[in-house]
C-alpha atoms as a PDB file:
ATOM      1  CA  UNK A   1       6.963 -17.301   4.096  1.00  0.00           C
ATOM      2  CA  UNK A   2       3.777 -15.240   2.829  1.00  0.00           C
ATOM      3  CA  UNK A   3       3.257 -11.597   4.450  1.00  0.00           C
ATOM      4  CA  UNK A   4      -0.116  -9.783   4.038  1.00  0.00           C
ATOM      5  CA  UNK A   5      -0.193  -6.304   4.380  1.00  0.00           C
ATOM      6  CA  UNK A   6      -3.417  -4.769   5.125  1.00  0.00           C
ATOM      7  CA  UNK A   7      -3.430  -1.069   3.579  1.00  0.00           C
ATOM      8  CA  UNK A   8      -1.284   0.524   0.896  1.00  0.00           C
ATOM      9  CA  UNK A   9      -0.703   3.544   3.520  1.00  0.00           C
ATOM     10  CA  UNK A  10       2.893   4.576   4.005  1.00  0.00           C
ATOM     11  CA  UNK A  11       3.017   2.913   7.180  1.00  0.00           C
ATOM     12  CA  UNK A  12       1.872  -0.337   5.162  1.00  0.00           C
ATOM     13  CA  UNK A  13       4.557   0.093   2.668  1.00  0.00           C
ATOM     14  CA  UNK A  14       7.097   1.210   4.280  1.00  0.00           C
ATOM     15  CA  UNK A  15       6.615  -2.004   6.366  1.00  0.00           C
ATOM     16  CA  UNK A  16       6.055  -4.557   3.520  1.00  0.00           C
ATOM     17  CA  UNK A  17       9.365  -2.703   1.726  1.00  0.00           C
ATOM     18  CA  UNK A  18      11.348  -3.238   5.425  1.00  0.00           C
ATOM     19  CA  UNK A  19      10.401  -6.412   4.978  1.00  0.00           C
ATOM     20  CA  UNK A  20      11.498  -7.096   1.651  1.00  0.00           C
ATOM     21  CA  UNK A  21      15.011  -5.515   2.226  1.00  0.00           C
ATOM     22  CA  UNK A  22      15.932  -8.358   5.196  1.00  0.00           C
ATOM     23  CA  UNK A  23      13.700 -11.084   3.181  1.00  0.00           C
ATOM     24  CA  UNK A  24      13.922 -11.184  -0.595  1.00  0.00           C
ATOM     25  CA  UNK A  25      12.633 -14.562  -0.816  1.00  0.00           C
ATOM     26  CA  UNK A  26       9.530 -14.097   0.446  1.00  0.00           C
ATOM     27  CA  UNK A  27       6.190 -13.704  -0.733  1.00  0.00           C
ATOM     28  CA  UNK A  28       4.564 -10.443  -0.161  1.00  0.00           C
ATOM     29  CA  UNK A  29       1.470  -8.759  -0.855  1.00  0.00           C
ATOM     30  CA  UNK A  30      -0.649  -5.731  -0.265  1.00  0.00           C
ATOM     31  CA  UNK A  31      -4.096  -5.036  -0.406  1.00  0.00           C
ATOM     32  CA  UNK A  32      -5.841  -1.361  -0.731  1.00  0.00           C
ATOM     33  CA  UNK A  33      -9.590  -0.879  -1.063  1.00  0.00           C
ATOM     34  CA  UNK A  34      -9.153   2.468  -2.495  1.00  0.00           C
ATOM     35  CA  UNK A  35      -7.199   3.083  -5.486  1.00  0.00           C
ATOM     36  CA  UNK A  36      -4.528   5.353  -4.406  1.00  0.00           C
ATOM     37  CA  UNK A  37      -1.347   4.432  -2.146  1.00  0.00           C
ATOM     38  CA  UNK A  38       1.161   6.080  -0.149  1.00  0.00           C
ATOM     39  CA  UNK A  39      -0.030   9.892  -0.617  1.00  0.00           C
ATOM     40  CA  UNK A  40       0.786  12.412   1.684  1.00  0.00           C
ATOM     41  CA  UNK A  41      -1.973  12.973   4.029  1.00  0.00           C
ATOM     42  CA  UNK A  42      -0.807  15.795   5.057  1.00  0.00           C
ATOM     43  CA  UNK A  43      -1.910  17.810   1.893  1.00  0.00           C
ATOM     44  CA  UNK A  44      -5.163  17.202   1.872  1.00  0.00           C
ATOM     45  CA  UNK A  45      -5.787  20.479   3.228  1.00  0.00           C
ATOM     46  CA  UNK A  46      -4.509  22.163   0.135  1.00  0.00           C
ATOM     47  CA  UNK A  47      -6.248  19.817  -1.938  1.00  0.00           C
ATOM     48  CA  UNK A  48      -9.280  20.707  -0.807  1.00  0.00           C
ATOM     49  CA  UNK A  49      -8.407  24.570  -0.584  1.00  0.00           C
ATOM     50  CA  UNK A  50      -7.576  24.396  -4.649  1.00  0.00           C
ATOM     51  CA  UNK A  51      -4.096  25.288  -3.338  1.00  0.00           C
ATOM     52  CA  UNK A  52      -3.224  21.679  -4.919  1.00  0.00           C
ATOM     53  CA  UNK A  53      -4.820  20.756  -8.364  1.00  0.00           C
ATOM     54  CA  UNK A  54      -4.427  17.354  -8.871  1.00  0.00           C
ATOM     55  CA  UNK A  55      -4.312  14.758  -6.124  1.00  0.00           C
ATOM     56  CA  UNK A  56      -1.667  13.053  -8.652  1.00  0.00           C
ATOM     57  CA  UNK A  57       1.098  15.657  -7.141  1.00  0.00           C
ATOM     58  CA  UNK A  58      -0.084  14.061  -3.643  1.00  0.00           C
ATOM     59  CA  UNK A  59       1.049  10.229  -4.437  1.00  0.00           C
ATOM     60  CA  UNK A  60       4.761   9.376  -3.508  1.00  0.00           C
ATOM     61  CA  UNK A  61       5.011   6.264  -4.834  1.00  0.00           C
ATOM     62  CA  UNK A  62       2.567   4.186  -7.157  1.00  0.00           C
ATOM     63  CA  UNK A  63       1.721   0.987  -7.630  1.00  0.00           C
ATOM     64  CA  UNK A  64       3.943   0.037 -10.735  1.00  0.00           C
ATOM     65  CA  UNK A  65       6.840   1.408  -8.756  1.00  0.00           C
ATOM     66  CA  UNK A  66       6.251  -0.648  -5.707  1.00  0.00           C
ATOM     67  CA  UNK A  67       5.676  -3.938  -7.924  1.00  0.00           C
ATOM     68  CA  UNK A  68       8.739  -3.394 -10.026  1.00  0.00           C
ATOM     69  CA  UNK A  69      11.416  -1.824  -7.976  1.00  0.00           C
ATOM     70  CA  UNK A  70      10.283  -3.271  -4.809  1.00  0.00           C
ATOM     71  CA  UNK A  71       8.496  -6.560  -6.108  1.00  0.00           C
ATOM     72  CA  UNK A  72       5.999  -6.179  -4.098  1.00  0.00           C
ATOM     73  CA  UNK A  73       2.777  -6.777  -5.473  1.00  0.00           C
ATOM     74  CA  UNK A  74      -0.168  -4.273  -4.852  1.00  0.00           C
ATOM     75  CA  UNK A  75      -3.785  -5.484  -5.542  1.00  0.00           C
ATOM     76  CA  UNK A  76      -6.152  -1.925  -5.395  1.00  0.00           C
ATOM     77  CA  UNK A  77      -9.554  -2.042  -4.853  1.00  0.00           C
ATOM     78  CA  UNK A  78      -9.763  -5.353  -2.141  1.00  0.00           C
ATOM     79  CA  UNK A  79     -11.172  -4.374   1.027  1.00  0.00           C
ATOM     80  CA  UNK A  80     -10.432  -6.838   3.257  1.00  0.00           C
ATOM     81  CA  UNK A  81     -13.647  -7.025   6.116  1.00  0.00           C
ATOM     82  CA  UNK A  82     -12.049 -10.204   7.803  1.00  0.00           C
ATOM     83  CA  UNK A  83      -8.947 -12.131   8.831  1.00  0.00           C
ATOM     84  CA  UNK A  84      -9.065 -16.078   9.894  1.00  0.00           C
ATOM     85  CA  UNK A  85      -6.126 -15.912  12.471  1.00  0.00           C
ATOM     86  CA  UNK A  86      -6.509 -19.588  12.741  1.00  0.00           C
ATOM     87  CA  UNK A  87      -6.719 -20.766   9.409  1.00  0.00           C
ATOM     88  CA  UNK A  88      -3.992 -17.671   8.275  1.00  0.00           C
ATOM     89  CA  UNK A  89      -6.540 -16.227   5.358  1.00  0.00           C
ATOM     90  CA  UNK A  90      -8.412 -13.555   4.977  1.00  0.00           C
ATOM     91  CA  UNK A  91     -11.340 -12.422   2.937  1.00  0.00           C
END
């Protein structure tokens, strides 16, 4: 089975990793258009107030850490615009 997961948002992850703990077996991928993943949103705010320097302390997992612990592979920077439902791809 091949799972594509549209956004490397914690939601995303956290559903392409709940899918790799019941399904080790199969194939799954992610795809981000921007270059960061699973930050916390909600400290943006201090981001952008100074209160946070670096958007770095913002990330809670990265990519390397997904692919290797998790084996799931993350592909940054592909925006996905469409999905084929009926042939099952996506561009």
């Amino acid at each position: 089975m091949k799972i594509v997961v549209i956004g490397g948002n914690p939601a995303g992850l956290s559903a392409a990793s709940a899918i790799r703990r019941i399904h080790a077996d199969w194939e799954i991928d992610v795809y981000e258009k921007d270059q960061y993943i699973s930050y916390g949103s909600c400290g943006i705010p201090y981001y952008v107030a100074d209160e946070v320097t670096s958007l770095d302390s913002l990330i809670t997992l990265t990519k390397e850490k997904i692919e290797q612990k998790r084996n799931i592979p993350v592909h940054l920077f592909h925006e996905v615009v469409n999905v084929d439902y009926k042939k099952k791809g996506f561009m």
